[in-house]
Each structure stands twice: as structure tokens, then as C-alpha cells.
N, C-alpha and C. Protein backbone atom coordinates (compact mmCIF):
# COMPACT_ATOMS: atom_id res chain seq x y z
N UNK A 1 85.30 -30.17 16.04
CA UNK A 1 83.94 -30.22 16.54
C UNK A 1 83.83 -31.37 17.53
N UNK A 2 83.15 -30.81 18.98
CA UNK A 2 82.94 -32.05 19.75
C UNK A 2 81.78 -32.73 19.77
N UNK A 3 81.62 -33.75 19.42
CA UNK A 3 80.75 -34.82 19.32
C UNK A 3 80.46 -35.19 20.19
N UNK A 4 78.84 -35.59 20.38
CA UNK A 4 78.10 -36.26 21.60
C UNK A 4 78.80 -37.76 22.10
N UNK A 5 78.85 -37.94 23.00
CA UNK A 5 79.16 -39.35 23.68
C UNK A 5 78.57 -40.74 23.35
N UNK A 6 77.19 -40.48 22.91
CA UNK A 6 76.33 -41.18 22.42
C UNK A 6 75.95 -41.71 21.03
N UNK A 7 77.40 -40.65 20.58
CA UNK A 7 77.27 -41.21 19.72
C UNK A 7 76.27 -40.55 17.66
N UNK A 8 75.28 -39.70 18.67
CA UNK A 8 74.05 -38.99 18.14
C UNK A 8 74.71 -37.50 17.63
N UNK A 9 74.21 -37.68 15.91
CA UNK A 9 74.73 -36.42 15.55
C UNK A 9 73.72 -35.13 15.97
N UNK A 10 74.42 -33.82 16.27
CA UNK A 10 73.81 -32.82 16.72
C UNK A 10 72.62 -32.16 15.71
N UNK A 11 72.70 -32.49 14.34
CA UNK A 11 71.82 -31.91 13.27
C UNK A 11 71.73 -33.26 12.11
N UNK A 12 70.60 -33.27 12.16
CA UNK A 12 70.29 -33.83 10.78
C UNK A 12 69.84 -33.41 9.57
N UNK A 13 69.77 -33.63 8.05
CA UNK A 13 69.52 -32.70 7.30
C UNK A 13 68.15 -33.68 6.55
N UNK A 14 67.58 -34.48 7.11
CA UNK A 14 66.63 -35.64 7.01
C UNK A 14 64.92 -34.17 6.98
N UNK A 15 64.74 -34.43 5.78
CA UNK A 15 63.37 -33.35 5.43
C UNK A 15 62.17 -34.44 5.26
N UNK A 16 61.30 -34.61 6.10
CA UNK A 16 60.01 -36.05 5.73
C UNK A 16 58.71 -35.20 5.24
N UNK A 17 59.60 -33.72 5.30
CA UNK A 17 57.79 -32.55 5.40
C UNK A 17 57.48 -32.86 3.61
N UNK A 18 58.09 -33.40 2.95
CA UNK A 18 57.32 -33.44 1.44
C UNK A 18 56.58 -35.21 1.29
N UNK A 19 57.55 -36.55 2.38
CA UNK A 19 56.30 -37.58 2.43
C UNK A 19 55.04 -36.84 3.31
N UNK A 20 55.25 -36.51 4.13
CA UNK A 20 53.99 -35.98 5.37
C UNK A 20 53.35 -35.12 4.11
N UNK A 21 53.50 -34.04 3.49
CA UNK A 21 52.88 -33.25 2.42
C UNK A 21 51.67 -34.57 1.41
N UNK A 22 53.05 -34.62 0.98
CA UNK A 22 52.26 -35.74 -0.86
C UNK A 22 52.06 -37.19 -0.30
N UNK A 23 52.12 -37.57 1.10
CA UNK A 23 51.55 -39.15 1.19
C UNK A 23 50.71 -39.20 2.21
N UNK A 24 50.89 -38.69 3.74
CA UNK A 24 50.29 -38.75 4.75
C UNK A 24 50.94 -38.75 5.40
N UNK A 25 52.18 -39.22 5.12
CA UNK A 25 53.28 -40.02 6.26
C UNK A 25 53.06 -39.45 7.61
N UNK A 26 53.05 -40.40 8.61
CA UNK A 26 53.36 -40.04 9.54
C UNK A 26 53.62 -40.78 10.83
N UNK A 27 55.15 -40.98 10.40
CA UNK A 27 55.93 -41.70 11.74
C UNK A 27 54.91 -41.91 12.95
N UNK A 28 55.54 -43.61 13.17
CA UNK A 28 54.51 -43.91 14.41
C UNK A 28 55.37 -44.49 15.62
N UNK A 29 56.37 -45.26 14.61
CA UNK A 29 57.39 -45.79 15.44
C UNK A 29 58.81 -45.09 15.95
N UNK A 30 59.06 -45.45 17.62
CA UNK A 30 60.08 -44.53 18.00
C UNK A 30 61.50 -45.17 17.44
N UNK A 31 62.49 -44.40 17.08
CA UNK A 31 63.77 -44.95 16.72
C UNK A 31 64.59 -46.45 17.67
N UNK A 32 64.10 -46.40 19.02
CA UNK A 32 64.32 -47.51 20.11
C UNK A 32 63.18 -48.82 19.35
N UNK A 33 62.38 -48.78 19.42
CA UNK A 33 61.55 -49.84 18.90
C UNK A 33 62.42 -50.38 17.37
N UNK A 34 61.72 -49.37 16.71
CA UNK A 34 62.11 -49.49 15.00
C UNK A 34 63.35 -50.53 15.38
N UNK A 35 64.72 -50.18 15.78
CA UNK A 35 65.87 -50.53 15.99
C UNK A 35 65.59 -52.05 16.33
N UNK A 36 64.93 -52.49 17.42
CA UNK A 36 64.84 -53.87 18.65
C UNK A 36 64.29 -54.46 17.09
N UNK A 37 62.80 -53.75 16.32
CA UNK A 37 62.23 -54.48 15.09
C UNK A 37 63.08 -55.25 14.30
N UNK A 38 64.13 -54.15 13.66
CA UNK A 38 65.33 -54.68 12.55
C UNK A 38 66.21 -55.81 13.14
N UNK A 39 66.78 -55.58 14.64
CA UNK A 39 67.30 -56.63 14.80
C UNK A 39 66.52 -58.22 14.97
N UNK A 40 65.59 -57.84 15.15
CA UNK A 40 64.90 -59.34 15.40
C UNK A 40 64.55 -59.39 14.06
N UNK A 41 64.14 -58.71 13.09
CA UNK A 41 63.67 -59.74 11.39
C UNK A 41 65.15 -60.07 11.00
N UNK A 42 66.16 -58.94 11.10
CA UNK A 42 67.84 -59.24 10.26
C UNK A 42 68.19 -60.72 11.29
N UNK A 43 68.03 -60.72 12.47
CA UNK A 43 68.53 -62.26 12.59
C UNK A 43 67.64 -63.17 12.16
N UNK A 44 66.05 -62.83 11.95
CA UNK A 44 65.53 -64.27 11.48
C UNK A 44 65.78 -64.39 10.43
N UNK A 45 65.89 -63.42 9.31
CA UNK A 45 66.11 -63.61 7.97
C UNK A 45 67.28 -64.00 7.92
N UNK A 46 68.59 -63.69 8.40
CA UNK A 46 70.15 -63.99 8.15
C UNK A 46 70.32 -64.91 9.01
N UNK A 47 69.58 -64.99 10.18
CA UNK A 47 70.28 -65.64 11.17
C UNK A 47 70.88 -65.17 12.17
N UNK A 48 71.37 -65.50 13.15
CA UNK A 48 72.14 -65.11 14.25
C UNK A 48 73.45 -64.51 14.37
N UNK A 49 74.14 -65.59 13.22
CA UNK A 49 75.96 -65.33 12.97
C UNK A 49 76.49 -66.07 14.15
N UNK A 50 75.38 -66.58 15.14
CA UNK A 50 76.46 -67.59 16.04
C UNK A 50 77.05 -69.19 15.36
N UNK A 51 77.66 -69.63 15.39
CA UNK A 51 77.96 -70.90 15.17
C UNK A 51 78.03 -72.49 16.16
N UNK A 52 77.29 -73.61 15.81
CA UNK A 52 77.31 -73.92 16.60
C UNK A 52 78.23 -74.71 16.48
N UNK A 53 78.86 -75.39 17.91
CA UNK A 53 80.05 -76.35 17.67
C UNK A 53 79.30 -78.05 17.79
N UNK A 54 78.48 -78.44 17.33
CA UNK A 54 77.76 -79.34 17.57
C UNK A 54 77.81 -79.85 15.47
């Protein structure tokens, strides 16, 4: 099977129609944002991982 370049699988098997059903859910944030979000709390919470030589 040839796989996208990008990386991005062609099918997902990800079902949200029973949160959207029994909660409301309903996604607001795009996967590009969400992403930039996680990396900026995972480095404030963990940190950077740079080291300084000082």
C-alpha cells in the first residue's frame, strides 16, 4: 500500500458521532492549532529539552 507523503493516513476508524450524540461535542479546534496548543503547554510544563551551557 502506498502511503501519502505527508505522512496522513488515508482512512481513519475515529467514530465522535456517539460524543456529538450523548454530550454535544462538537469540535472547534482545527488539528494545525490543537497541535501549535500542545506544543506550547508540553514545553511549558516539561520544558524545552534545550540545555543550557551556562
Amino acid at each position: 500500500m502506498k502511503l501519502p507523503r505527508n505522512g496522513d493516513v488515508p482512512f481513519t476508524h475515529a467514530d465522535i458521532s456517539l460524543a456529538q450524540r450523548e454530550f454535544g461535542y462538537k469540535p472547534t479546534t482545527d488539528l494545525q492549532t490543537g497541535l501549535k496548543k500542545f506544543v506550547r503547554w508540553y514545553e511549558k510544563y516539561y520544558g524545552s529539552g534545550k540545555k543550557s551551557d551556562h
